[in-house]
PDB file of N, CA and C in Angstrom:
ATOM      1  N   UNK A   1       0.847  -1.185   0.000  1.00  0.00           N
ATOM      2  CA  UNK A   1       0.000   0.000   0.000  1.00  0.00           C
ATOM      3  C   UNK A   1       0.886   1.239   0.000  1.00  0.00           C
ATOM      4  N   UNK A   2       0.765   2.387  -0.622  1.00  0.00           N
ATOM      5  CA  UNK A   2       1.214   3.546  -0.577  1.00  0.00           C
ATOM      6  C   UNK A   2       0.153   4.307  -0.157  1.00  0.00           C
ATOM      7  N   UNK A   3       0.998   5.481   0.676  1.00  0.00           N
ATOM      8  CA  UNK A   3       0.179   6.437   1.506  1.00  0.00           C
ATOM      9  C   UNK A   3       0.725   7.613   1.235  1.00  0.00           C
ATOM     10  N   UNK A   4       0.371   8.958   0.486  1.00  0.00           N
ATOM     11  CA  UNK A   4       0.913  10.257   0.643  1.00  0.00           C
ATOM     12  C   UNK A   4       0.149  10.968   1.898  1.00  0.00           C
ATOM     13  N   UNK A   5       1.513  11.198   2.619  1.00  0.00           N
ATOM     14  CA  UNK A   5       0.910  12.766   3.951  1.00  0.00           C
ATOM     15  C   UNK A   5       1.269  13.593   3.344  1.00  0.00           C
ATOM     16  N   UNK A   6       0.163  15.043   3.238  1.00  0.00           N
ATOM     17  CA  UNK A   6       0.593  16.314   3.230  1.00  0.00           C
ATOM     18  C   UNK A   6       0.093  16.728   4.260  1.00  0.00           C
ATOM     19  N   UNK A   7       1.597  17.297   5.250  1.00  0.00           N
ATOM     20  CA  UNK A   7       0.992  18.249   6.225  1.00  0.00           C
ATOM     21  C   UNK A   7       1.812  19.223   6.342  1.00  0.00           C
ATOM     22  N   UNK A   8       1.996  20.504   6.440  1.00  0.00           N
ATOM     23  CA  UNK A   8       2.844  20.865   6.284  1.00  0.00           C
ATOM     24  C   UNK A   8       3.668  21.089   8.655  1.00  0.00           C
ATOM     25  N   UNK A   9       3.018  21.120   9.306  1.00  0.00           N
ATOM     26  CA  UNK A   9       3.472  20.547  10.387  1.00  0.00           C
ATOM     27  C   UNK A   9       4.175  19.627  10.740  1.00  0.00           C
ATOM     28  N   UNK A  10       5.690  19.684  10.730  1.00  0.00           N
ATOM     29  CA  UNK A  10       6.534  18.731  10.889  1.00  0.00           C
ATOM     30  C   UNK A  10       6.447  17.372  11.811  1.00  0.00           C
ATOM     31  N   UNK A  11       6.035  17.899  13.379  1.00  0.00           N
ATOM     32  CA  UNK A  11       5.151  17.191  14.507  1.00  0.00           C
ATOM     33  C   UNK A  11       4.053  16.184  13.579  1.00  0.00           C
ATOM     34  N   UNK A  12       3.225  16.876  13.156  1.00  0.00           N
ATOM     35  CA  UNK A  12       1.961  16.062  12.924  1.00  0.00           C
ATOM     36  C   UNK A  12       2.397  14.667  11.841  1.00  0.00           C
ATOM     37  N   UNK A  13       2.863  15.566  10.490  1.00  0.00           N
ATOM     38  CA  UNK A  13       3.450  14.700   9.561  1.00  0.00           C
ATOM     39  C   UNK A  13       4.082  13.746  10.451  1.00  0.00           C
ATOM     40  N   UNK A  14       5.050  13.339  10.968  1.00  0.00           N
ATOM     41  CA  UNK A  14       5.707  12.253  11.573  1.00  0.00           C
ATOM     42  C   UNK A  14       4.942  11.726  12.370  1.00  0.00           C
ATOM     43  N   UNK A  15       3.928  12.009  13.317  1.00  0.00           N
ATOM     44  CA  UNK A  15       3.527  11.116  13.789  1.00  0.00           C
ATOM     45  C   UNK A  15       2.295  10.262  13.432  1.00  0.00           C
ATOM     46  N   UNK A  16       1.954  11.232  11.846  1.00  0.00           N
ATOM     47  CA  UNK A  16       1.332  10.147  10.630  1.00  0.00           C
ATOM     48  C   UNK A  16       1.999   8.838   9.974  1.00  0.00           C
ATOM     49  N   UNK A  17       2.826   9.941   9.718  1.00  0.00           N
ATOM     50  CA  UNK A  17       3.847   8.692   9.202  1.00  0.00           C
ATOM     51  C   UNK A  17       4.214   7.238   9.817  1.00  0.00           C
ATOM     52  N   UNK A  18       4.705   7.583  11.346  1.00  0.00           N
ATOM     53  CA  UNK A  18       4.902   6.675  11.924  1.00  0.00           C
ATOM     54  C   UNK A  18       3.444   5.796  12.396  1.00  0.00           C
ATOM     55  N   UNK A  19       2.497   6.920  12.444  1.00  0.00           N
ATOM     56  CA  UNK A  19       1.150   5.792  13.049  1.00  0.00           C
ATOM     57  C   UNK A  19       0.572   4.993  11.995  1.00  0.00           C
ATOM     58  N   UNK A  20       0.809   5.468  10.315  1.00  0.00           N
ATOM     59  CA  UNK A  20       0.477   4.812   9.539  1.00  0.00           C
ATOM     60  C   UNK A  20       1.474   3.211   9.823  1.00  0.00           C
ATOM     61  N   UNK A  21       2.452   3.903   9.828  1.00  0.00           N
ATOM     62  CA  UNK A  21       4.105   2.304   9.702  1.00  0.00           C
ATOM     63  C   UNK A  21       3.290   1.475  10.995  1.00  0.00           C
ATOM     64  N   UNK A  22       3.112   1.728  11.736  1.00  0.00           N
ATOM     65  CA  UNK A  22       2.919   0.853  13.109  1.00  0.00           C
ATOM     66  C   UNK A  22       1.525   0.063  12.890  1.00  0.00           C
ATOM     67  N   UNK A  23       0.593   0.855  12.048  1.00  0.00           N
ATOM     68  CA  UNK A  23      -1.183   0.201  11.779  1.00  0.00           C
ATOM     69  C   UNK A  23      -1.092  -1.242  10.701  1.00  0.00           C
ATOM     70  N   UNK A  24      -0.120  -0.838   9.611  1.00  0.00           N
ATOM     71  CA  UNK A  24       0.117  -1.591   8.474  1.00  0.00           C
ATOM     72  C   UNK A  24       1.089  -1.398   8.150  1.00  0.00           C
ATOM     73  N   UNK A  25       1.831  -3.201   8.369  1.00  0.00           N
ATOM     74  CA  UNK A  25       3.066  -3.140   7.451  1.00  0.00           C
ATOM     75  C   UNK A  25       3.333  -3.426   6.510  1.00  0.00           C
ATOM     76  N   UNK A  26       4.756  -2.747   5.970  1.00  0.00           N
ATOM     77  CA  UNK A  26       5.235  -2.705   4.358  1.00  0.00           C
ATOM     78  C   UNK A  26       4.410  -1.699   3.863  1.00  0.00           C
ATOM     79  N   UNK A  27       3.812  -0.787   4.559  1.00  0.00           N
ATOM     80  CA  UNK A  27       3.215   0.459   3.824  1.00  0.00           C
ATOM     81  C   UNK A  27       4.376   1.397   3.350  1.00  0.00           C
ATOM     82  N   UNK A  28       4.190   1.630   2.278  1.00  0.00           N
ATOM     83  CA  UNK A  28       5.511   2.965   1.451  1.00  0.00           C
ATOM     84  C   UNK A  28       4.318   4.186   1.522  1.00  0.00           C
ATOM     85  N   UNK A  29       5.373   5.067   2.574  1.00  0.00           N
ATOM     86  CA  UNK A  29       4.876   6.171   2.726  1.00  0.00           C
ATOM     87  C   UNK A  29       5.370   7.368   1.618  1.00  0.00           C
ATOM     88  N   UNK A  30       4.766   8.494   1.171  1.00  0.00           N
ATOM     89  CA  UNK A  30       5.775   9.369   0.866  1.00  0.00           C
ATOM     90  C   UNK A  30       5.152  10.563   1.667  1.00  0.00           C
ATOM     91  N   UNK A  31       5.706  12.120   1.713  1.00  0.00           N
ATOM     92  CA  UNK A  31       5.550  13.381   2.278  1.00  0.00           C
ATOM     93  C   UNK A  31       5.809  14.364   1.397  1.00  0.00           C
ATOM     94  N   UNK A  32       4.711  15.556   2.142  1.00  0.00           N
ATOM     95  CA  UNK A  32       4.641  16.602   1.394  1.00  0.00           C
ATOM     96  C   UNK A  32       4.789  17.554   2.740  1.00  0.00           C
ATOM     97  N   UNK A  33       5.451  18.952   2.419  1.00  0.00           N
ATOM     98  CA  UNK A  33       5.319  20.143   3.409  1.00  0.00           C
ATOM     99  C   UNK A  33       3.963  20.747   2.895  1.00  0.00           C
ATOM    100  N   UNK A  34       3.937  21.065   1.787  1.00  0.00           N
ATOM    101  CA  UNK A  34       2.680  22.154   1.350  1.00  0.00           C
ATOM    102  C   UNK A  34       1.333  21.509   0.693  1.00  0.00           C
ATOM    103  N   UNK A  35       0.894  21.868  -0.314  1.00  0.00           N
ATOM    104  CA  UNK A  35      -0.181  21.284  -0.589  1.00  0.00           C
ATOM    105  C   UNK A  35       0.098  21.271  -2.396  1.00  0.00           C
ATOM    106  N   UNK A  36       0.892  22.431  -2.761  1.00  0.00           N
ATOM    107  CA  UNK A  36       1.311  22.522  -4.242  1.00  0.00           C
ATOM    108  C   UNK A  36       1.983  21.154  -4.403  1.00  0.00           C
ATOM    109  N   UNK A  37       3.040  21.113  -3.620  1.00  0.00           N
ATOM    110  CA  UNK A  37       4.135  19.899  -3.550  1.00  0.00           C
ATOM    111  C   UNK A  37       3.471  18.610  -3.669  1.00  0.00           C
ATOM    112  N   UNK A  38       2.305  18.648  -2.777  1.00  0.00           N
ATOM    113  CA  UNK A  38       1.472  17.452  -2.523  1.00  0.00           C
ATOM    114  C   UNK A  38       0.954  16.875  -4.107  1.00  0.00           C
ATOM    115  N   UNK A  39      -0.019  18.199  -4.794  1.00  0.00           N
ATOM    116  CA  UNK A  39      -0.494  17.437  -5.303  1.00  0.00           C
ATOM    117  C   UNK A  39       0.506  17.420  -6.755  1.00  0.00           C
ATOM    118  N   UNK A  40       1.115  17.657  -6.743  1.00  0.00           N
ATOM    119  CA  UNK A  40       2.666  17.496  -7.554  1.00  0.00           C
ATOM    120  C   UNK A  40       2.620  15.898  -8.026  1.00  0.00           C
ATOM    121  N   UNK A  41       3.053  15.542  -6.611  1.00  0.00           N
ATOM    122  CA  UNK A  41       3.506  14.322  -5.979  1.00  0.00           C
ATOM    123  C   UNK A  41       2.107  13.153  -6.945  1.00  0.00           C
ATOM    124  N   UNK A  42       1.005  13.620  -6.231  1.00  0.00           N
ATOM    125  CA  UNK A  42      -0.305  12.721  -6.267  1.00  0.00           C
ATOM    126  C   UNK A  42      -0.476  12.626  -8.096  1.00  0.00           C
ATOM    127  N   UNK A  43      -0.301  13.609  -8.794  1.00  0.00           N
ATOM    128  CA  UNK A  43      -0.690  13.799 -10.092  1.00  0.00           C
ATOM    129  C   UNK A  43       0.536  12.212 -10.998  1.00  0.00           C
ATOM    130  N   UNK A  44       2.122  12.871 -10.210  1.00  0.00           N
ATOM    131  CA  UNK A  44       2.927  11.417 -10.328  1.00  0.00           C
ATOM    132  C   UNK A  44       3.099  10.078 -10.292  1.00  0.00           C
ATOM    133  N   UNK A  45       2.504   9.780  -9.124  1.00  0.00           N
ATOM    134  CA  UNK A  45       2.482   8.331  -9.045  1.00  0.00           C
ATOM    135  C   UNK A  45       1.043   7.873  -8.173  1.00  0.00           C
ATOM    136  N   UNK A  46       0.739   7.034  -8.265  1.00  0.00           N
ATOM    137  CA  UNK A  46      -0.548   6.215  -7.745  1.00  0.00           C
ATOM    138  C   UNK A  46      -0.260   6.059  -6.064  1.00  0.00           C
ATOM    139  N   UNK A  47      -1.581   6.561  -5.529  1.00  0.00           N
ATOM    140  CA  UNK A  47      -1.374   6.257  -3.895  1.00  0.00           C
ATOM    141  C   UNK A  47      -2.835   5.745  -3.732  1.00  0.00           C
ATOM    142  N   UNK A  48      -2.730   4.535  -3.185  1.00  0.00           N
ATOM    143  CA  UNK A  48      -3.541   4.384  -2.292  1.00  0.00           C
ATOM    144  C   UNK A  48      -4.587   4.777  -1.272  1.00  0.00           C
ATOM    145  N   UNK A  49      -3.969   6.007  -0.438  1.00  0.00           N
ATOM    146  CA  UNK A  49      -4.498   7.146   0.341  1.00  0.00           C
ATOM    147  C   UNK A  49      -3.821   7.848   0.282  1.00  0.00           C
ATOM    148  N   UNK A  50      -4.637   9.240   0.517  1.00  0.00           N
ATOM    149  CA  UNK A  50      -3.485  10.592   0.668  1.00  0.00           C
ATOM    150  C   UNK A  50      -4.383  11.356   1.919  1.00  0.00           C
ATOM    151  N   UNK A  51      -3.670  11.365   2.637  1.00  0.00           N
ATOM    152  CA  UNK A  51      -3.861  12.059   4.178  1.00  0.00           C
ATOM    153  C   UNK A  51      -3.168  13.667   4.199  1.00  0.00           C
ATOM    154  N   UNK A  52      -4.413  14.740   3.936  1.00  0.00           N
ATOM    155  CA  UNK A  52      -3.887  16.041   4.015  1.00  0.00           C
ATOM    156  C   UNK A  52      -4.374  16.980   5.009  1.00  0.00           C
ATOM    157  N   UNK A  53      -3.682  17.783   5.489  1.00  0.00           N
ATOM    158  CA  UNK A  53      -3.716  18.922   5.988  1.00  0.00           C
ATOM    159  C   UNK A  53      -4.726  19.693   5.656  1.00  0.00           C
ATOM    160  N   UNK A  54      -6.069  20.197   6.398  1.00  0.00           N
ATOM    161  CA  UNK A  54      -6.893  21.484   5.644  1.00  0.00           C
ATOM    162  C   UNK A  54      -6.146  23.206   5.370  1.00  0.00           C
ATOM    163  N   UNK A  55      -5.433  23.144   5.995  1.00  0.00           N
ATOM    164  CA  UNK A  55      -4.793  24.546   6.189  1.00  0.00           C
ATOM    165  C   UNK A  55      -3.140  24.317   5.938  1.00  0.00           C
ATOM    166  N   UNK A  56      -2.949  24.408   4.636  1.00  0.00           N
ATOM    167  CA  UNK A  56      -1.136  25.232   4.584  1.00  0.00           C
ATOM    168  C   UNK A  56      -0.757  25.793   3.453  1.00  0.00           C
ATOM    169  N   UNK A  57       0.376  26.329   3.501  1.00  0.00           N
ATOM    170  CA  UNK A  57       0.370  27.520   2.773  1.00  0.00           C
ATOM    171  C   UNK A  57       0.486  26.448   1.551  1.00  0.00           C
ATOM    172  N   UNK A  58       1.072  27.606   0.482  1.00  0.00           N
ATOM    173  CA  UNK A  58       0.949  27.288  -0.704  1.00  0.00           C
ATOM    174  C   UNK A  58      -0.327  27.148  -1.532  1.00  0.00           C
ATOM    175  N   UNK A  59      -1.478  25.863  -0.954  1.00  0.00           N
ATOM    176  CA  UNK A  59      -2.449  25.187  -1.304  1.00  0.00           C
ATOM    177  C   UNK A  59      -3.013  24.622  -0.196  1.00  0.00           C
ATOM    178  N   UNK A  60      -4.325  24.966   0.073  1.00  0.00           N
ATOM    179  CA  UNK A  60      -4.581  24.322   0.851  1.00  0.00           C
ATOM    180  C   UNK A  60      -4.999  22.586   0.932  1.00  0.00           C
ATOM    181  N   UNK A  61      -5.581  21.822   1.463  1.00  0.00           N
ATOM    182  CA  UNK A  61      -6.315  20.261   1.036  1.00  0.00           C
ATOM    183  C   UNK A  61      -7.114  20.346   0.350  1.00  0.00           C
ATOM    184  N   UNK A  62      -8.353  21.516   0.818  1.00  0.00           N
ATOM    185  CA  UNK A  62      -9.198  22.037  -0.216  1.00  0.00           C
ATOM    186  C   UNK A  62      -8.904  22.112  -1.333  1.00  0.00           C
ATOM    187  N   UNK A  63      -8.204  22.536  -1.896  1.00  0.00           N
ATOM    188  CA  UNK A  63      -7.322  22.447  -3.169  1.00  0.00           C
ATOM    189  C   UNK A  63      -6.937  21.895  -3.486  1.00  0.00           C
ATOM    190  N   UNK A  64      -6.056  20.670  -3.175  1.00  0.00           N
ATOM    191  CA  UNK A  64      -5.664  19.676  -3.212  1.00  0.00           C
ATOM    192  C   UNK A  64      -6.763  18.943  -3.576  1.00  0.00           C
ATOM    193  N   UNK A  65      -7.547  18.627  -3.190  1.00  0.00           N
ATOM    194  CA  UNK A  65      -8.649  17.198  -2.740  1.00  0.00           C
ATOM    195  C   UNK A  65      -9.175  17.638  -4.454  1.00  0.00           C
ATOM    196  N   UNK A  66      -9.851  19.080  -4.512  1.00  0.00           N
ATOM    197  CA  UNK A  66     -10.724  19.429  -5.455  1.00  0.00           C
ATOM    198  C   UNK A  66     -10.371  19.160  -6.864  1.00  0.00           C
ATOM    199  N   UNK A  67      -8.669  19.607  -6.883  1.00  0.00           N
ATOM    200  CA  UNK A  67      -8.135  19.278  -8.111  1.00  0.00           C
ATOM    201  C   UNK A  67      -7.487  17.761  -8.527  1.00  0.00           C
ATOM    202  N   UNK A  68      -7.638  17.176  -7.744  1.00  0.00           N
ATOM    203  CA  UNK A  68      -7.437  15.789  -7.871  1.00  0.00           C
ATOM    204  C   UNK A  68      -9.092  14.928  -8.668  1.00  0.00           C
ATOM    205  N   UNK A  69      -9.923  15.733  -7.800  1.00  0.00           N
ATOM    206  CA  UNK A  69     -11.280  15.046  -7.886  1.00  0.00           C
ATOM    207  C   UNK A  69     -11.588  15.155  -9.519  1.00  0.00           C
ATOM    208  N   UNK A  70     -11.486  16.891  -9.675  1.00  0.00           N
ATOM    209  CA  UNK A  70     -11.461  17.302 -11.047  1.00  0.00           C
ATOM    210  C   UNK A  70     -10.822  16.857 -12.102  1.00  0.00           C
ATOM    211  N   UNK A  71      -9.716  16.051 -11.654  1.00  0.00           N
ATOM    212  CA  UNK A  71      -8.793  15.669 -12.578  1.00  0.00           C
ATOM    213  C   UNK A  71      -9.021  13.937 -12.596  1.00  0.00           C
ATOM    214  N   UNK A  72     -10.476  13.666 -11.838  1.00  0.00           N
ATOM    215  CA  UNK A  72     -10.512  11.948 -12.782  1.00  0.00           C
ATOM    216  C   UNK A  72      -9.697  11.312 -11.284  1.00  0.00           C
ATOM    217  N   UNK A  73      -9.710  11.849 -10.280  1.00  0.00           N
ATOM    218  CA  UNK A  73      -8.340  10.677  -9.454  1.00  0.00           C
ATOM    219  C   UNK A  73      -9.738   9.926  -8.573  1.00  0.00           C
ATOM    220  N   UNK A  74      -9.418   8.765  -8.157  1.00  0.00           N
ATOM    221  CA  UNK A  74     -10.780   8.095  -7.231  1.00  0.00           C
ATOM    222  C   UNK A  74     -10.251   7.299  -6.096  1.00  0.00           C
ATOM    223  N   UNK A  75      -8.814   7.730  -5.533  1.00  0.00           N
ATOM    224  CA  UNK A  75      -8.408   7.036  -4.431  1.00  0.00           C
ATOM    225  C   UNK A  75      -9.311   8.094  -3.449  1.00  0.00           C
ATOM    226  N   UNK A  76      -8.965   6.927  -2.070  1.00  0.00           N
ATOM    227  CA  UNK A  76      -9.526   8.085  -1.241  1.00  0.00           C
ATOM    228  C   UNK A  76      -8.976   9.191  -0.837  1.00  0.00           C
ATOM    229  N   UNK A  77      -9.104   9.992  -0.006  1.00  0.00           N
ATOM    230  CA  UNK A  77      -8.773  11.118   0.012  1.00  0.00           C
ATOM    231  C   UNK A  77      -9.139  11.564   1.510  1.00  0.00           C
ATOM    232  N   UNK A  78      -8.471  11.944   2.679  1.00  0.00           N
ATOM    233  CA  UNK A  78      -8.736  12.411   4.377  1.00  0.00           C
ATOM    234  C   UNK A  78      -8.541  13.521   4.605  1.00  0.00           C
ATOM    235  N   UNK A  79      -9.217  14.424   4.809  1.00  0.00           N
ATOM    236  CA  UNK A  79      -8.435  15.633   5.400  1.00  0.00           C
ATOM    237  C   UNK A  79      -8.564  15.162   6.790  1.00  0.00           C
ATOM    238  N   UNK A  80      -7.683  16.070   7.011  1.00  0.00           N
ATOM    239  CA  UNK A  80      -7.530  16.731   9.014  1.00  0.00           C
ATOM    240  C   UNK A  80      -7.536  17.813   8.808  1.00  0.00           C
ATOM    241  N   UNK A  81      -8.210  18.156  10.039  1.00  0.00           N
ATOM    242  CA  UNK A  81      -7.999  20.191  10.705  1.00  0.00           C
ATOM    243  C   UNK A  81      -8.286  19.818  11.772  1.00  0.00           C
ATOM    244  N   UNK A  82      -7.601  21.280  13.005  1.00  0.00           N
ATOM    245  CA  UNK A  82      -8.106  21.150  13.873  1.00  0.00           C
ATOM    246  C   UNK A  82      -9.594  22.430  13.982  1.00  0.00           C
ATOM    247  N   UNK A  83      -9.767  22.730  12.939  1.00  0.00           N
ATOM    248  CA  UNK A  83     -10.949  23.614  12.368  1.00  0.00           C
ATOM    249  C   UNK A  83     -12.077  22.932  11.691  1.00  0.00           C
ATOM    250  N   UNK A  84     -13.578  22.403  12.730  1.00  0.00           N
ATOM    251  CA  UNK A  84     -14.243  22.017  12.186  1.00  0.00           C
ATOM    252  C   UNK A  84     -15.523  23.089  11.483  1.00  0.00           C
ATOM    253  N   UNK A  85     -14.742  24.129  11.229  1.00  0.00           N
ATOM    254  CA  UNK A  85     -15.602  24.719  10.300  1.00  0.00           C
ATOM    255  C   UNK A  85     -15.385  24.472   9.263  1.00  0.00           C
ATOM    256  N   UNK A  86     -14.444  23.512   8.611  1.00  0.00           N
ATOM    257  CA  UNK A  86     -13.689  23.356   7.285  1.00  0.00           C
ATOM    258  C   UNK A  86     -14.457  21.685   6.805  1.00  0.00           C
ATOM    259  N   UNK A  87     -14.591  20.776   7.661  1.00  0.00           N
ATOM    260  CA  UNK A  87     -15.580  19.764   7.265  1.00  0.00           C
ATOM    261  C   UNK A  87     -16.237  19.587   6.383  1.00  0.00           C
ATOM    262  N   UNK A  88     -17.214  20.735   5.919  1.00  0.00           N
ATOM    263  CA  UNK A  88     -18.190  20.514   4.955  1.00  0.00           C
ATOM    264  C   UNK A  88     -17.389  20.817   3.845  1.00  0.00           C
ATOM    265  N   UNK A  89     -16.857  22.132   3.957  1.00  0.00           N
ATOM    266  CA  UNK A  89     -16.302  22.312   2.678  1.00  0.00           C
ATOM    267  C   UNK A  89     -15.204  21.159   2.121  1.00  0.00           C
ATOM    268  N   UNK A  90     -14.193  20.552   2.774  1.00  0.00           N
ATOM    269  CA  UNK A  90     -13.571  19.181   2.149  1.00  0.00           C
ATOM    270  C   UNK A  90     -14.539  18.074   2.043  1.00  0.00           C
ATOM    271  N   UNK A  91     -15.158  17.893   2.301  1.00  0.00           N
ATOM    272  CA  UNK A  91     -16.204  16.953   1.968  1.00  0.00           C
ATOM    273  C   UNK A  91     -16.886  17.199   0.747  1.00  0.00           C
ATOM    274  N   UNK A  92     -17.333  18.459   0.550  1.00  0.00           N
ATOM    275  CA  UNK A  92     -18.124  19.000  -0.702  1.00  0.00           C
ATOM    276  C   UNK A  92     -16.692  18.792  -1.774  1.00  0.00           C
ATOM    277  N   UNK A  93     -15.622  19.293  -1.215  1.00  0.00           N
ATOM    278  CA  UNK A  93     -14.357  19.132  -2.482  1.00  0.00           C
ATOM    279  C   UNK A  93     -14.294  17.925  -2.783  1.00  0.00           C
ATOM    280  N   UNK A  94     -14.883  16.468  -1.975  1.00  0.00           N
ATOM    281  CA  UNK A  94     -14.368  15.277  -2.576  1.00  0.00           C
ATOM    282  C   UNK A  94     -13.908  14.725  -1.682  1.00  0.00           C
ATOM    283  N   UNK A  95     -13.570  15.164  -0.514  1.00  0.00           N
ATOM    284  CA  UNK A  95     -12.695  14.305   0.620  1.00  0.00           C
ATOM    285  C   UNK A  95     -14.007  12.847   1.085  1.00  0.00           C
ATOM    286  N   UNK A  96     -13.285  11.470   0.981  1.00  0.00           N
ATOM    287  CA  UNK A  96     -13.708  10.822   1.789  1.00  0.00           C
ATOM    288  C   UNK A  96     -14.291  10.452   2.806  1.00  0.00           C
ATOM    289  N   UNK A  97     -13.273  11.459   4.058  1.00  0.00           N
ATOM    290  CA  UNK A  97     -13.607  11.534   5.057  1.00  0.00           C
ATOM    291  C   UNK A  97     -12.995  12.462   5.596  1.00  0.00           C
ATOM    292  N   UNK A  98     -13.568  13.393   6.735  1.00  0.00           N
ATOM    293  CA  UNK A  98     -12.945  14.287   7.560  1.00  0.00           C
ATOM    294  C   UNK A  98     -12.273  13.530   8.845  1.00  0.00           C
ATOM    295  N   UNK A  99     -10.868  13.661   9.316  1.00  0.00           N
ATOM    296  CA  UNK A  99     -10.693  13.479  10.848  1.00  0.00           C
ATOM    297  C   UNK A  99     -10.443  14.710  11.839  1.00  0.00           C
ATOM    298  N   UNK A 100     -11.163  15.289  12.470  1.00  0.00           N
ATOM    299  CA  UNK A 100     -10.740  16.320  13.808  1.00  0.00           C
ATOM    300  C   UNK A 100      -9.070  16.035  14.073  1.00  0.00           C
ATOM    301  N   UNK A 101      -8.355  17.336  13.837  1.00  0.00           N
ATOM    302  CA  UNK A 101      -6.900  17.142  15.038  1.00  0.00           C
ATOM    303  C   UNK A 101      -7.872  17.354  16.081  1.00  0.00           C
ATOM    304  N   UNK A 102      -6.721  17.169  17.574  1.00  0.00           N
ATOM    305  CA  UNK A 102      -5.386  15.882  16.859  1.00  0.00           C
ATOM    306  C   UNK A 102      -6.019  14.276  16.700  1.00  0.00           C
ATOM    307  N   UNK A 103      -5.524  13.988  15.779  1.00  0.00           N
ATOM    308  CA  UNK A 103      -5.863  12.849  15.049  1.00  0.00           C
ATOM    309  C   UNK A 103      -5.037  11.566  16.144  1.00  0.00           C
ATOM    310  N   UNK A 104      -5.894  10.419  16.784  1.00  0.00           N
ATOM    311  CA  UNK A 104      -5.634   9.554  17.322  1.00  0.00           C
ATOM    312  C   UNK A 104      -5.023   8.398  16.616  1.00  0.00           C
ATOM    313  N   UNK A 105      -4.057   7.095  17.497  1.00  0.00           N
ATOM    314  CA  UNK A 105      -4.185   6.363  16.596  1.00  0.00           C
ATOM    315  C   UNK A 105      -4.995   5.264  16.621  1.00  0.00           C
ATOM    316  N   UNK A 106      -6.595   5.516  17.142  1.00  0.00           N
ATOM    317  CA  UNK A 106      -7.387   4.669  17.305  1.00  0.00           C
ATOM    318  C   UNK A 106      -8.497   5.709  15.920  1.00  0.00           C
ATOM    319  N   UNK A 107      -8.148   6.779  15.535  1.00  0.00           N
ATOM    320  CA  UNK A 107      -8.982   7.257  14.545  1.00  0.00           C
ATOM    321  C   UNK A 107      -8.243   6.873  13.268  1.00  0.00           C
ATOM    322  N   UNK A 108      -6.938   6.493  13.132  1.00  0.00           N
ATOM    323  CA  UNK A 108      -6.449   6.062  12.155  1.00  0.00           C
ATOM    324  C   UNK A 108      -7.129   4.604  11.754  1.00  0.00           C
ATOM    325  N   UNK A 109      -6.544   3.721  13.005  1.00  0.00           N
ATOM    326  CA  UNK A 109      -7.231   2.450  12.412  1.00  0.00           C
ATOM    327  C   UNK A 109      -8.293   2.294  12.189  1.00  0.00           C
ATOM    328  N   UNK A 110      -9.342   3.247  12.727  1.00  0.00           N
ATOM    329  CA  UNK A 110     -10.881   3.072  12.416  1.00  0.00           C
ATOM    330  C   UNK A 110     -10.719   3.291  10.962  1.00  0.00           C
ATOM    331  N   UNK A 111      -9.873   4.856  10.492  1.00  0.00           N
ATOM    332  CA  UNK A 111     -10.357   5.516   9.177  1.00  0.00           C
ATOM    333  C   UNK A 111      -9.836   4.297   7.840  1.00  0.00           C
ATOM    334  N   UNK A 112      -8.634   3.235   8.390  1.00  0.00           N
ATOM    335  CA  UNK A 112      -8.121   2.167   7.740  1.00  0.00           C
ATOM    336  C   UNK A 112      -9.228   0.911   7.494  1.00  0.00           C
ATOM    337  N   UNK A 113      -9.689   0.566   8.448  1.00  0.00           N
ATOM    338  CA  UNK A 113     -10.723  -0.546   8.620  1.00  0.00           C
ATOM    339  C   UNK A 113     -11.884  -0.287   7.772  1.00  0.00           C
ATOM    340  N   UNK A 114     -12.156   0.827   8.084  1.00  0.00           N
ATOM    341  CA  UNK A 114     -13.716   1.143   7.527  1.00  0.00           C
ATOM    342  C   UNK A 114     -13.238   1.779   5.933  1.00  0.00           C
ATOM    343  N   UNK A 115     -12.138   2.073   5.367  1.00  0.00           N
ATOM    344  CA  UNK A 115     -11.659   2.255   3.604  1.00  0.00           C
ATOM    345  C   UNK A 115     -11.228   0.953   3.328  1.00  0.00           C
ATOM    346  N   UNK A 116     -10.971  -0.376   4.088  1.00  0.00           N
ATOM    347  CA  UNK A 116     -10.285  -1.249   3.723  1.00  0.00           C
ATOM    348  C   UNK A 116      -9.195  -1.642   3.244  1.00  0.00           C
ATOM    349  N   UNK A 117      -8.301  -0.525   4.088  1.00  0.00           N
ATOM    350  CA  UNK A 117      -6.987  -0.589   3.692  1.00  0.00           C
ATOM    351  C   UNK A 117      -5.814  -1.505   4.673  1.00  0.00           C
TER     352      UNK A 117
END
């Protein structure tokens, strides 16, 4: 399985990263700081999931999520914020699913179990 994080929070990113490595192994992770970078990345190669950030510079997830959606992509797609005023709107962009920061790693394996990953 491949997993892209965009977060641009150094803290958060890693302890995605690592909570993804610890849920499922032999997962190939890759990372993004921004959201331009991100969907750079996503347009390149095939992921599985992509776990983004609602808020960072460059681009936000919103942006991210929307132009992926627009562009034909049908993996899933997660935001996080710790801003649940942003919910509807990634959801309306295409997101899968919303998770509230800070993101647990009992909300990971739920958000894994229930995409079937």
């Amino acid at each position: 399985m491949r997993i892209l994080i965009i977060e641009d929070d150094s803290n958060v990113r890693s302890f995605l990263q690592n909570a993804m490595k610890a849920l499922r192994r032999g997962v190939k992770i890759e990372t993004a700081a921004n959201g331009a970078d991100g969907l750079k990345m996503a347009r390149r190669q095939w992921y599985d999931l992509i776990i983004t950030d609602y808020h960072m510079p460059k681009m936000s997830g919103f942006d991210v999520t929307l132009a992926l959606r627009q562009d034909g992509y049908t993996m899933p797609i997660v935001v996080v914020s710790a801003d649940p005023d942003t919910e509807a709107d990634a959801l309306m962009a295409g997101a899968s699913l919303f998770l509230h920061k800070p993101v647990s790693l009992e909300n990971l394996r739920y958000m894994l179990d229930m995409m079937g990953l």
